[in-house]
Protein backbone atom coordinates (compact mmCIF):
# COMPACT_ATOMS: atom_id res chain seq x y z
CA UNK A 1 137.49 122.86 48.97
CA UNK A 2 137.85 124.08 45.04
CA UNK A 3 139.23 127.21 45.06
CA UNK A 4 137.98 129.70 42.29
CA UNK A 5 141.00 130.89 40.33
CA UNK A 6 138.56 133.13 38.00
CA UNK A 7 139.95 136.11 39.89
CA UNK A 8 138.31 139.48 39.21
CA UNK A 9 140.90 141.93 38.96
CA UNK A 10 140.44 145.05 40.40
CA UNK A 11 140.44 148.42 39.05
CA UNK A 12 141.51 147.40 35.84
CA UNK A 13 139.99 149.17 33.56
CA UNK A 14 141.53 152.09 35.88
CA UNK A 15 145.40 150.69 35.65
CA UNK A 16 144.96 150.00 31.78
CA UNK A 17 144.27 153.64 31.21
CA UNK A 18 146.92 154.71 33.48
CA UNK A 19 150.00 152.52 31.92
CA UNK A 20 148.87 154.29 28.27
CA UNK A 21 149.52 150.56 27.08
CA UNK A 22 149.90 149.94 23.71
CA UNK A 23 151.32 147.31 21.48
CA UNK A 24 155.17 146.96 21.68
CA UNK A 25 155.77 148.12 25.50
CA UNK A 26 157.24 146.21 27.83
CA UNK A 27 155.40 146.07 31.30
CA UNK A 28 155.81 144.59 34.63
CA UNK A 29 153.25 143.23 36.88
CA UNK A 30 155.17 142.87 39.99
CA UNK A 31 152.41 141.22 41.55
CA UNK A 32 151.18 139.00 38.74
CA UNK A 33 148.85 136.50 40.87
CA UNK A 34 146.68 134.46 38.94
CA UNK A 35 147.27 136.86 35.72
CA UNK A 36 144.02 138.92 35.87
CA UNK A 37 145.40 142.36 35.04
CA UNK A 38 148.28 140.28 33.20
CA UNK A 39 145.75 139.44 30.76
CA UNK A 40 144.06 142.90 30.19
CA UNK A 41 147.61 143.98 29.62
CA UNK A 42 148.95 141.58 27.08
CA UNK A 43 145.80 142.27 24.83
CA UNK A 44 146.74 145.83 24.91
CA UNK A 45 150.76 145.48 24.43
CA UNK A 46 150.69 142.37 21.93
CA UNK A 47 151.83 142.12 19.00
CA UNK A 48 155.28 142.77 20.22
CA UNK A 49 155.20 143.47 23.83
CA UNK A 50 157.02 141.99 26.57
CA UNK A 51 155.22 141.63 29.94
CA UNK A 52 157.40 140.18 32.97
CA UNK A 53 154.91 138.47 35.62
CA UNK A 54 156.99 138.21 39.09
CA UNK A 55 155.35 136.69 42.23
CA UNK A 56 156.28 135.29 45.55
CA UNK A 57 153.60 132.80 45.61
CA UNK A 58 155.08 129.90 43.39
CA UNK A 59 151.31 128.45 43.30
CA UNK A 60 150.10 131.61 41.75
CA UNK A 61 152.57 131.87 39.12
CA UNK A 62 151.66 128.03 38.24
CA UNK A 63 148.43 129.47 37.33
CA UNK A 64 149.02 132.51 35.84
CA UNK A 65 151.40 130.46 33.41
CA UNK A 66 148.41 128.04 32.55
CA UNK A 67 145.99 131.22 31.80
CA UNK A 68 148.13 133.44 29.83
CA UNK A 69 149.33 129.96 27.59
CA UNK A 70 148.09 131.81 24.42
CA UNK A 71 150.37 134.87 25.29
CA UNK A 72 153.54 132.71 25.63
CA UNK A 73 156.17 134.41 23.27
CA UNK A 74 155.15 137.56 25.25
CA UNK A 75 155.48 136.60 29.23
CA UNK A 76 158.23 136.28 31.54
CA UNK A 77 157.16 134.33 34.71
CA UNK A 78 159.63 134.82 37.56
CA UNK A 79 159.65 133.32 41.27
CA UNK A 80 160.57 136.15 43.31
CA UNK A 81 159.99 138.75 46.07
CA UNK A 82 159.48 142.05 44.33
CA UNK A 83 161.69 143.77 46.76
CA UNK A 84 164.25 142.87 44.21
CA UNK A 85 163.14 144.32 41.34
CA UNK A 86 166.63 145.73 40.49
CA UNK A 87 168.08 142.26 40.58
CA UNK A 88 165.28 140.65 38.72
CA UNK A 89 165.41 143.22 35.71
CA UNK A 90 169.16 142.84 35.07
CA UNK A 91 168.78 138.88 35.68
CA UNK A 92 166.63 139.54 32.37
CA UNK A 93 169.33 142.02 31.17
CA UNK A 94 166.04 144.49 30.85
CA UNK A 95 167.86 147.93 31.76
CA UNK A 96 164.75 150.31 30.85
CA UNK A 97 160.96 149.12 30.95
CA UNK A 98 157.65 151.02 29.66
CA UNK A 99 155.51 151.08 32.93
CA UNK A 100 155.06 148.44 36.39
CA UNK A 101 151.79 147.62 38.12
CA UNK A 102 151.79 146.68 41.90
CA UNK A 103 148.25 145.31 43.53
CA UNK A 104 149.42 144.62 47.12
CA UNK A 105 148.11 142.46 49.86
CA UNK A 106 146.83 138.90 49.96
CA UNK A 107 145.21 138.11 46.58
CA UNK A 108 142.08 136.48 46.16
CA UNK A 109 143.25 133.26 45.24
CA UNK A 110 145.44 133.21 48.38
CA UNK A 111 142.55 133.92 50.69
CA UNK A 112 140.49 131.17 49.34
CA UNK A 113 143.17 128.44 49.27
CA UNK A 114 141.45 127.88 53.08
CA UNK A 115 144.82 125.55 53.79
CA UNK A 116 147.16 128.58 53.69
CA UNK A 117 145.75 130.37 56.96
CA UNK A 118 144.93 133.75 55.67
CA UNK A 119 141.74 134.06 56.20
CA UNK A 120 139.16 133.87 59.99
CA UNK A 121 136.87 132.53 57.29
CA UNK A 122 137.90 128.95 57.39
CA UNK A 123 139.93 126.60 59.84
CA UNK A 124 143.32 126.36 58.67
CA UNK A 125 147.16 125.86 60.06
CA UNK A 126 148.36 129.64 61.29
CA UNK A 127 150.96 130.04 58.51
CA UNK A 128 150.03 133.44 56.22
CA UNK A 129 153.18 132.39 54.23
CA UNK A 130 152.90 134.15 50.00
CA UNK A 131 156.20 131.95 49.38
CA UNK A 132 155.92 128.67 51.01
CA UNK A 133 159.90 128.49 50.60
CA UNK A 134 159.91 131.19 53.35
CA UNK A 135 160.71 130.06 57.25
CA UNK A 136 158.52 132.40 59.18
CA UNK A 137 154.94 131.11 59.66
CA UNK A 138 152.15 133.16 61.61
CA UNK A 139 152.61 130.26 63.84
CA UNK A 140 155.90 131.40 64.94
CA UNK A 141 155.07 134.92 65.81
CA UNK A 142 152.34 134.07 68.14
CA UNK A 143 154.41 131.51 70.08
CA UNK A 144 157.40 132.90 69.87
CA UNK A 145 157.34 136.76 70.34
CA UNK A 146 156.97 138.41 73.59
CA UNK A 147 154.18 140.29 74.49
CA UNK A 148 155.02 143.89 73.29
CA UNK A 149 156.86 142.55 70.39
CA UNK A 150 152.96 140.91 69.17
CA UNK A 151 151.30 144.32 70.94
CA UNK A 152 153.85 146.23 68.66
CA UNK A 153 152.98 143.95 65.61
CA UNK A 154 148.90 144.40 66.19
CA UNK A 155 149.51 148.18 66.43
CA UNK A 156 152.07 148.75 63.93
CA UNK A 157 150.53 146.76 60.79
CA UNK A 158 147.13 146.29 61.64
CA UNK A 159 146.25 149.74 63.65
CA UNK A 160 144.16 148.10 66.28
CA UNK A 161 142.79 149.48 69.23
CA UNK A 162 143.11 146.34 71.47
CA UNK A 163 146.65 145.70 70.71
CA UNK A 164 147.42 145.24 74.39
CA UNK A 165 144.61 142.87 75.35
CA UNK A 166 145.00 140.56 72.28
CA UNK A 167 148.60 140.19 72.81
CA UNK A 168 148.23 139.50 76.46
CA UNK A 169 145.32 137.40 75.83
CA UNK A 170 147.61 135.27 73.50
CA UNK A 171 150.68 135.01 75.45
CA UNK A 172 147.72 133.81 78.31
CA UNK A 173 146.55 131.10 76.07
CA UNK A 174 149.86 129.77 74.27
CA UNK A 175 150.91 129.05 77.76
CA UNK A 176 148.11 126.64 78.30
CA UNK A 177 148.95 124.79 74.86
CA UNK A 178 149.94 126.19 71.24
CA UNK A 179 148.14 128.56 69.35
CA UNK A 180 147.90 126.37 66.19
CA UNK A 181 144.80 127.36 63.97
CA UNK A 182 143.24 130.63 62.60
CA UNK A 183 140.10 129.22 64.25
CA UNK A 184 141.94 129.53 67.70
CA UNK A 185 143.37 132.63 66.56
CA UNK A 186 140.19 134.08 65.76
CA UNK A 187 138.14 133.08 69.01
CA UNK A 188 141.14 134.40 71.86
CA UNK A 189 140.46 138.09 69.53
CA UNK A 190 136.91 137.59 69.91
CA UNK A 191 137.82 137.18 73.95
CA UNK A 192 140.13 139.84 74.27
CA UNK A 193 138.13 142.83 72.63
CA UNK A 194 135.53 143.95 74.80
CA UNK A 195 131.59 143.14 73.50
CA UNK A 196 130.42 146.31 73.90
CA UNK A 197 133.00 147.33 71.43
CA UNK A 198 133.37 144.50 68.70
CA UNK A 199 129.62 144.12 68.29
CA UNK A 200 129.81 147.07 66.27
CA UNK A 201 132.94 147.39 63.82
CA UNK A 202 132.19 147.88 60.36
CA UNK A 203 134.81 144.83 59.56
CA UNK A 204 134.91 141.70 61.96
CA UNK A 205 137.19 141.80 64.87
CA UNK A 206 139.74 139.24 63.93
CA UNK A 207 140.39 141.77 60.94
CA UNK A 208 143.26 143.86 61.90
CA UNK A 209 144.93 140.97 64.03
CA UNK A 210 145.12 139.07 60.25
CA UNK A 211 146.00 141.78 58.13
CA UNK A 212 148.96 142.57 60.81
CA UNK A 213 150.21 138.81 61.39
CA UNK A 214 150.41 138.31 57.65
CA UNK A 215 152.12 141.90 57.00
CA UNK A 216 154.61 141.28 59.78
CA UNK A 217 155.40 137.31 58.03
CA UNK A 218 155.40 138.45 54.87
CA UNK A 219 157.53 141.75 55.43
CA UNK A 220 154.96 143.50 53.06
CA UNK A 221 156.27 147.43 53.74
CA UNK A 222 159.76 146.67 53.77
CA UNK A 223 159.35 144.84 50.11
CA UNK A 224 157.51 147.67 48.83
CA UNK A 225 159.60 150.18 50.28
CA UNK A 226 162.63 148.31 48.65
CA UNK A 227 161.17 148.13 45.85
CA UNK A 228 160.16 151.80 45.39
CA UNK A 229 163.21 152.91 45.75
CA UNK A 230 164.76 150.87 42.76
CA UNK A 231 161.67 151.58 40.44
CA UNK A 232 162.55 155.04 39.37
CA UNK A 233 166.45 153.95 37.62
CA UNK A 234 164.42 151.45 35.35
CA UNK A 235 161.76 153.54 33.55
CA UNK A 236 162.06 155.28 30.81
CA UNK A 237 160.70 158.77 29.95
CA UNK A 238 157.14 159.06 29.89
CA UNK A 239 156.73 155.44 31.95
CA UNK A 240 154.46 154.82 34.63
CA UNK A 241 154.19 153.49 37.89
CA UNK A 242 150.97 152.18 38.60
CA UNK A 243 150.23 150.69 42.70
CA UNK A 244 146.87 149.66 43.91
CA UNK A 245 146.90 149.46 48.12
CA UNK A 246 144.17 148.17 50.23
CA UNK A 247 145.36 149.56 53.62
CA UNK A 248 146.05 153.18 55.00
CA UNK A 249 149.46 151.79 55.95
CA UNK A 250 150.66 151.20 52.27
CA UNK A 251 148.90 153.71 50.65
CA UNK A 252 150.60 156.36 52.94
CA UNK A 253 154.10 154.70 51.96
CA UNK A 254 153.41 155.12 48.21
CA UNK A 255 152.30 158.67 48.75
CA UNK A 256 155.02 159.62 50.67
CA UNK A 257 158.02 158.17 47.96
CA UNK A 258 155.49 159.54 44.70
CA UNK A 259 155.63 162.97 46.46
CA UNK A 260 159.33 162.92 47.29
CA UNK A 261 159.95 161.82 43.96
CA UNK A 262 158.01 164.41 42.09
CA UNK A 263 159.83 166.81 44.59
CA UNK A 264 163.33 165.96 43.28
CA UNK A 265 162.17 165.84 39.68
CA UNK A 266 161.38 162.60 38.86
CA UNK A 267 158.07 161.76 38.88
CA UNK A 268 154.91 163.65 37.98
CA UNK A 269 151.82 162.94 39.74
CA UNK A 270 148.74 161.50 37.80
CA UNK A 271 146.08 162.91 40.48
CA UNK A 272 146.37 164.77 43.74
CA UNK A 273 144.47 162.13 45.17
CA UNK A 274 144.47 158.36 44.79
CA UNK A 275 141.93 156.70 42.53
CA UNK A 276 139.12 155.14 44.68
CA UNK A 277 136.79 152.18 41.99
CA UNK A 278 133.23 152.61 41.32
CA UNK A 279 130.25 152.04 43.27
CA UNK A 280 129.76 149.31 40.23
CA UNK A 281 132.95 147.60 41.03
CA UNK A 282 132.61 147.50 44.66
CA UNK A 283 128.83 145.92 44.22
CA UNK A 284 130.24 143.40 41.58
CA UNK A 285 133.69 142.68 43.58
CA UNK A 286 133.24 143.51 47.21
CA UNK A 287 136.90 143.11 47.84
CA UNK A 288 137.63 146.24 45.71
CA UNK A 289 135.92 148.46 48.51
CA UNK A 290 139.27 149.64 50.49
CA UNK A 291 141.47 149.53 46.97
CA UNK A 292 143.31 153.02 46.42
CA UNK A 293 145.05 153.59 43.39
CA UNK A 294 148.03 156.39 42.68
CA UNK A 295 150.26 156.78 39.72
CA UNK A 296 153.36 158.72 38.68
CA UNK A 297 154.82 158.77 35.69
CA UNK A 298 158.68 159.13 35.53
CA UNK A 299 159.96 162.49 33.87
């Protein structure tokens, strides 16, 4: 199946306003995908700016490099986990930068490639790998794990109610033969969560159990945890750190370091609250409806 890389970015008109872009600054988009908010911010920053595009997903980046072809003086396209920020920015002997953009999760482009398992919607391998270089597959943790580790997985990343029953339900049905396929995935969720009670979620059932396997491969809170922490030695004055989450589970993390940091100093907070996109948005990109936006700027 063609998968559409026209990717609609989202809040972007929100982030723009938030970096204060203008031509000259150098920018990061930790979490450059396939380069739609890369492109909104090189039209702002060019002539003159830098933007360095980093990404995990080595498929992504192929694409992003093909889309932002007229911009090519300007870009920086790097292979890598963003958890190492520090290591990346020195690699590029950049020791100050202008303002960074993180839009967690799965991107759009990764949850239509139906082959890479991410999504109940199609019947794929179980493998929820961003880097394909990477060793753990969502494979592994369902065949592998014991039952509370997978209960402790489904609870911890995905905040599901049935944690228990799907994990015992899998460890049930992996002894009968390998849990191989989201499809399989999907249907021993659909068993283990009671009727009564998955007839009417909001989101389908196989949901959380997703968004928890492919945190848990991925290591999604540790990287942005990591990379948090280096953020703040890299901006300059008056820079901004800009991070769209999708979950309660990273938007909680990113509150909790922007507060700490504004705290000790070093950060001011650009709201209270986080940024929430239009009712326009949300009818135009329906994936935008759980996206939460904060920004600091560093001080």
């Amino acid at each position: 199946m063609a998968v559409n890389i026209e990717h609609i970015p989202v809040m972007c008109r929100e982030a723009v306003e938030y970096l204060k872009l203008r031509p000259g600054l150098t920018i990061v988009d930790a979490t450059i995908g396939t380069a739609g908010h890369a492109m909104k911010i090189l039209e702002k920053i060019t002539p003159g700016g830098r933007l360095i595009g980093i990404d995990r997903d080595a498929e992504s980046l192929l694409i992003a490099g093909g889309r932002l072809k007229e911009f090519n003086q300007n870009v920086d396209l790097v292979h890598a986990d963003f958890r190492s920020i520090d290591k990346i920015l020195l690699g590029l002997n950049l020791k100050k930068i202008d303002g960074i953009l993180f839009d967690l999760g799965a991107s759009s482009y990764q949850l239509d490639s139906q082959e890479r398992g991410f999504s109940f919607r199609y019947n794929a391998p179980l493998d929820m790998r961003m880097d394909k270089t990477s060793y753990i597959l969502a494979y592994d943790l369902v065949n592998n794990l014991t039952e509370k580790e997978i209960s402790d997985i489904l609870w911890s990343f995905g905040q599901e109610r049935w944690h228990n029953r799907i994990a015992k339900y899998l460890v049930r049905e992996r002894a009968r033969h390998p849990i191989s396929t989201t499809n399989q995935l999907k249907e021993i969720v659909l068993r283990a969560i009671p009727y009564k009670f998955s007839g009417y979620q909001r989101i389908h059932p196989a949901t959380r159990t997703f968004q928890a396997l492919r945190i848990a491969v991925n290591r999604e809170l540790e990287a942005l945890s990591e990379a948090l922490e280096h953020i703040p030695e890299f901006l300059k004055k008056g820079a901004v750190v800009c991070v769209i989450s999708f979950h309660s589970l990273e938007d909680r993390l990113v509150k909790h370091n922007f507060r700490e940091n504004a705290q000790r100093g070093i950060y001011r907070l650009m709201s209270k609250k986080p940024t929430a996109p239009t009712d326009e948005e949300i009818e135009e990109n329906p994936r935008a409806r759980s996206a939460k936006m904060r920004a600091a700027v560093r001080i």
